[in-house]
Protein backbone atom coordinates (compact mmCIF):
# COMPACT_ATOMS: atom_id res chain seq x y z
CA UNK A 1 -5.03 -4.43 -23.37
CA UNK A 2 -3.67 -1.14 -22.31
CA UNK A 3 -4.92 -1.80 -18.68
CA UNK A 4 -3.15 -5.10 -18.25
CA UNK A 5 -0.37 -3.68 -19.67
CA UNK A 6 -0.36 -1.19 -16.53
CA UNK A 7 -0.94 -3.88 -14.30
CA UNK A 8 1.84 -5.80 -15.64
CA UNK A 9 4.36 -2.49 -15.17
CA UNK A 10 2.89 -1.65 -11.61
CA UNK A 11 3.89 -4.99 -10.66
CA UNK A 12 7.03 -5.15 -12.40
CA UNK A 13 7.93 -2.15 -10.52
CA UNK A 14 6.94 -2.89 -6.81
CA UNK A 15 9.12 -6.28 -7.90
CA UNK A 16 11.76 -4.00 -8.57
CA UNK A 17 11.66 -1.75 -5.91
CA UNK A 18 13.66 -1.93 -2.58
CA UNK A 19 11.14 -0.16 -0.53
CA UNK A 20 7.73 -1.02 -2.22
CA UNK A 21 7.52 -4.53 -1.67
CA UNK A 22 4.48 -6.58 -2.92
CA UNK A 23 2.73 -8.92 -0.48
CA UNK A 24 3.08 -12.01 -1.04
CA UNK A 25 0.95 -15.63 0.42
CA UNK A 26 3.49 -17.23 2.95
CA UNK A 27 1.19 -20.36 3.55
CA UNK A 28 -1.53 -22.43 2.15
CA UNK A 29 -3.18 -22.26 5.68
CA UNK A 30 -7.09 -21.14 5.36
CA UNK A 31 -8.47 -19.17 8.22
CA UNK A 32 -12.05 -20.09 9.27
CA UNK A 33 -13.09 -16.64 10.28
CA UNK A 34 -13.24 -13.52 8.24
CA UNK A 35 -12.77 -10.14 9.53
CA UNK A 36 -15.12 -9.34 11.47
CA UNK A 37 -18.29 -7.67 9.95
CA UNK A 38 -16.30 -9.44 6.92
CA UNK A 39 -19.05 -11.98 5.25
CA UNK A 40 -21.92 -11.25 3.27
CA UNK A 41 -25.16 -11.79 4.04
CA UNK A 42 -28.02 -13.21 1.21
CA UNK A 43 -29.24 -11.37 -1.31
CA UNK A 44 -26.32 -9.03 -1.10
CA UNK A 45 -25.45 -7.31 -4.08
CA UNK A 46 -21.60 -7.01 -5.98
CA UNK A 47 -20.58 -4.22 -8.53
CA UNK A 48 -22.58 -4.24 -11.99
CA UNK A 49 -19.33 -2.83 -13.82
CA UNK A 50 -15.82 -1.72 -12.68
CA UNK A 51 -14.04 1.12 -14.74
CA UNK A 52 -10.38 2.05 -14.33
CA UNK A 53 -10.05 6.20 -15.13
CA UNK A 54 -6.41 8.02 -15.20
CA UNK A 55 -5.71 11.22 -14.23
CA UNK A 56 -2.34 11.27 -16.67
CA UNK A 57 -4.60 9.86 -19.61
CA UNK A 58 -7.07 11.48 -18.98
CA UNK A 59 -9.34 10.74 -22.35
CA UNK A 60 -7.96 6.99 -22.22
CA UNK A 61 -10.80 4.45 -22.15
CA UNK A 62 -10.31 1.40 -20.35
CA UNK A 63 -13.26 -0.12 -20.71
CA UNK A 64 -14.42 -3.08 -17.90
CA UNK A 65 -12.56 -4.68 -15.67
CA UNK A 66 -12.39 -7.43 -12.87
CA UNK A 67 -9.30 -6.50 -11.34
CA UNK A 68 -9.84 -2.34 -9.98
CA UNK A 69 -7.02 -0.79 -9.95
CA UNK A 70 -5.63 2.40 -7.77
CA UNK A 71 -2.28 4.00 -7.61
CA UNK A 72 -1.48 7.27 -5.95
CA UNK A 73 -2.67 10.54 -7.61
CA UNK A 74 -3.63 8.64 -11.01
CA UNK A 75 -5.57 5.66 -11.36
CA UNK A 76 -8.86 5.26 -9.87
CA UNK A 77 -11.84 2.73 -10.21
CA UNK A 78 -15.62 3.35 -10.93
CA UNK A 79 -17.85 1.09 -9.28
CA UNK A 80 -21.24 0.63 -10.39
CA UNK A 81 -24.32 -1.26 -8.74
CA UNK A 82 -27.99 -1.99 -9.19
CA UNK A 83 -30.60 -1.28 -6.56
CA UNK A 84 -33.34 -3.97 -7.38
CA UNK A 85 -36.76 -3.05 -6.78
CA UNK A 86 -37.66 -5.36 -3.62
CA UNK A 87 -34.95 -2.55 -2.01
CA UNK A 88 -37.73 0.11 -1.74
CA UNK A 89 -38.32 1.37 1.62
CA UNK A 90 -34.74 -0.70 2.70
CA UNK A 91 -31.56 0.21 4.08
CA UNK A 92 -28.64 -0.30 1.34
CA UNK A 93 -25.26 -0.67 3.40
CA UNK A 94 -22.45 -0.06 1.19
CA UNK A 95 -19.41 -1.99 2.71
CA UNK A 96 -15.52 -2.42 1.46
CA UNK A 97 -14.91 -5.99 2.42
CA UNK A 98 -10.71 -6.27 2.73
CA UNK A 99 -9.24 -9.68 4.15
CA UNK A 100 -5.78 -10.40 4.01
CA UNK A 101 -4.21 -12.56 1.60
CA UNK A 102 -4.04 -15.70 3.57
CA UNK A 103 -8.15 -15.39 3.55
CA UNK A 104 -8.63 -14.22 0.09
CA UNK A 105 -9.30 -16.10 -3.39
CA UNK A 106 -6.68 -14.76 -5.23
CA UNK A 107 -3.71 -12.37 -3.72
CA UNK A 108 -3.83 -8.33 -4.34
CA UNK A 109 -1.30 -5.56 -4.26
CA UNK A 110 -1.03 -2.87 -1.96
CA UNK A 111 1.44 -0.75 -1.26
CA UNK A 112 1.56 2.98 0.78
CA UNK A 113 -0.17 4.44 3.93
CA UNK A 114 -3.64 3.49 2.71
CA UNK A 115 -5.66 6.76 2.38
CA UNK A 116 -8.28 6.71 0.07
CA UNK A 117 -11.09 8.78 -0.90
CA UNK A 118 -14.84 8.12 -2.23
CA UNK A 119 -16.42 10.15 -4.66
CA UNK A 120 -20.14 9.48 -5.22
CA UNK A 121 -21.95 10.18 -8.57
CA UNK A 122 -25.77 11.33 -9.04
CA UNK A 123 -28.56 8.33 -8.77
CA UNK A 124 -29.39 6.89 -12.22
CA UNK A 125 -26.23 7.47 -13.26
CA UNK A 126 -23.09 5.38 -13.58
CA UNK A 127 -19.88 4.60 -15.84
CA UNK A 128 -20.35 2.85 -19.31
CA UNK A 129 -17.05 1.45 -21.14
CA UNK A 130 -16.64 4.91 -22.79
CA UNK A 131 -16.18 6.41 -19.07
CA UNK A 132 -12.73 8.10 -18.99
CA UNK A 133 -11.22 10.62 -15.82
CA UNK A 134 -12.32 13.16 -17.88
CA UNK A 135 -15.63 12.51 -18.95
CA UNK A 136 -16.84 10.95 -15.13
CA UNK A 137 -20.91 10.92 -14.38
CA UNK A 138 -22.20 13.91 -13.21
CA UNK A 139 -21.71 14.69 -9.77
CA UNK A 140 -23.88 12.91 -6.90
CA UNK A 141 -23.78 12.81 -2.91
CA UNK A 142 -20.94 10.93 -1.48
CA UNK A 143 -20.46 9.20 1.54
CA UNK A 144 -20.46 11.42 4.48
CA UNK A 145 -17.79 9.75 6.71
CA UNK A 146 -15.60 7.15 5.56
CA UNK A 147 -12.59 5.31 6.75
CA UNK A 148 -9.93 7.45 6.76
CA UNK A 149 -7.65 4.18 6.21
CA UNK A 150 -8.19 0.98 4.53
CA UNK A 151 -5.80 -2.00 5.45
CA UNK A 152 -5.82 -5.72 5.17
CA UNK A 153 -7.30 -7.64 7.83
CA UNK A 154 -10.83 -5.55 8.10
CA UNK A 155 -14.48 -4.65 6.99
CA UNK A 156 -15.26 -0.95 6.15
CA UNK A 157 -18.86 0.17 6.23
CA UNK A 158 -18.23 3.08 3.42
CA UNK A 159 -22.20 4.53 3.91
CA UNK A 160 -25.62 3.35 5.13
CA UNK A 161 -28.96 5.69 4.33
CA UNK A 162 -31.90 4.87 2.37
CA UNK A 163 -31.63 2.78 -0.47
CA UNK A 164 -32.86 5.72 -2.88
CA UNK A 165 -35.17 3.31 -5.33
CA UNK A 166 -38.47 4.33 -5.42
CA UNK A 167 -41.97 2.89 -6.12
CA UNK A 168 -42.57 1.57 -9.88
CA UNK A 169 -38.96 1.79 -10.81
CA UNK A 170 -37.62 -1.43 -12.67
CA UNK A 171 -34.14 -0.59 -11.00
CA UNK A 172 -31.61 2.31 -9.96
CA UNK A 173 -28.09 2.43 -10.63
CA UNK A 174 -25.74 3.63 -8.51
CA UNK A 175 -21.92 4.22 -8.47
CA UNK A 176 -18.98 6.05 -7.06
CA UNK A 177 -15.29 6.09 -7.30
CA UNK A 178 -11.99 5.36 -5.17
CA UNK A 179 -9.02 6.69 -5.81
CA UNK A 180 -5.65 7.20 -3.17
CA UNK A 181 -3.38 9.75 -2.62
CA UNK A 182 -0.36 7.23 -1.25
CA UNK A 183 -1.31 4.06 -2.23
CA UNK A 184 -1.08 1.16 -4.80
CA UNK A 185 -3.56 -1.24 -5.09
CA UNK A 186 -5.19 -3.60 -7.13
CA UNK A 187 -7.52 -6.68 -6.47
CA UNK A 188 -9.80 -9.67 -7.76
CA UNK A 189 -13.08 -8.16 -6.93
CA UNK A 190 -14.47 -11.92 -5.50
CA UNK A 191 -17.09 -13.04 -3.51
CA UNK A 192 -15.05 -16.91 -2.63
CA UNK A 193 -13.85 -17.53 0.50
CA UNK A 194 -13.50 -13.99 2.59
CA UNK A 195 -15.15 -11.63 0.52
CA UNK A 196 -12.80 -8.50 -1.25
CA UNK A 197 -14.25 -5.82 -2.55
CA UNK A 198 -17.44 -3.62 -2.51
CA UNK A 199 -20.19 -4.87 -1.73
CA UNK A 200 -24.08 -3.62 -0.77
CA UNK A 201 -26.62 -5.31 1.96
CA UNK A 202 -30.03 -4.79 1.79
CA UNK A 203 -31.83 -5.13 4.99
């Protein structure tokens, strides 16, 4: 409750604000194209579990949601996903998939210069919905080079290595966290029409 409650304010507030304007659909037009790189391919795989974690509440939990949520220097979201076992000896691509509103499901917020940052978390390891900012997974690899921007209109490949799962294991879990500096954002994590969100290929 507390987390659509913060929602709800955010979005009261870039409604209220001269400068922060919210984006907003214009027309019921449907583009036929995605970004490109922007579609998924089969057998691609979507977060597990989504955790919102504040910096200013820092022992607040949030619990699940379906709508992650970022705003600058507070708020951040903690992805998780599950590495099946047919993934051994694959390439996992981890991808941020981020069409504009006129080619997305439901519209989004986002507001600010669009820095983000990427913080991975060790293998096996993962939120639960008793995460909070101050009790975060321990401490994994993260993606070496990542956009230094995300904005509307584009597909981000976040990281592509090895897909970590080994031999005999039933599954791995795997999960990191964005968070932003400048910017206020907040999404329907959906795969209909173009894709938004993170996603994984196998291939």
């Amino acid at each position: 409750m507390r987390f659509i409650v913060s929602i709800i304010a955010i979005l009261g507030s870039s409604l209220a604000s001269p400068v922060a304007m919210p984006l907003e659909v214009i027309s019921e037009h449907y583009h036929q194209s995605c970004p490109s790189g922007g579609t998924l391919p089969r057998g691609y795989l979507s977060p597990t579990l989504m955790v919102p974690v504040s910096a200013k509440f820092p022992n607040v939990r949030f619990g699940s949601t379906k709508v992650p949520l970022i705003t600058p220097n507070d708020f951040c979201t903690i992805f998780n996903l599950e590495i099946p076992p047919s993934a051994v000896n694959k390439t996992c691509t981890l991808e941020f998939l981020f069409p504009d509103h006129q080619e997305t499901f439901s519209p989004y917020v986002y507001n600010g210069a669009g820095h983000f940052t990427f913080t991975g978390y060790a293998f096996g390891s993962g939120a639960t919905l008793k995460t909070t900012y101050a009790n975060q997974p321990p401490a994994g690899p993260s993606p070496p080079s990542p956009p230094a921007v995300l904005s509307p209109g584009n597909a981000y490949t976040i990281n592509v290595g090895g897909c970590a799962i080994e031999t005999g294991m039933a599954g791995l879990e795997v999960s990191g966290m964005l968070c932003s500096p400048d910017t206020t954002f907040a999404y329907l994590q959906s795969s209909q029409k173009c894709p938004i969100g993170f996603y994984v290929a196998i291939s």
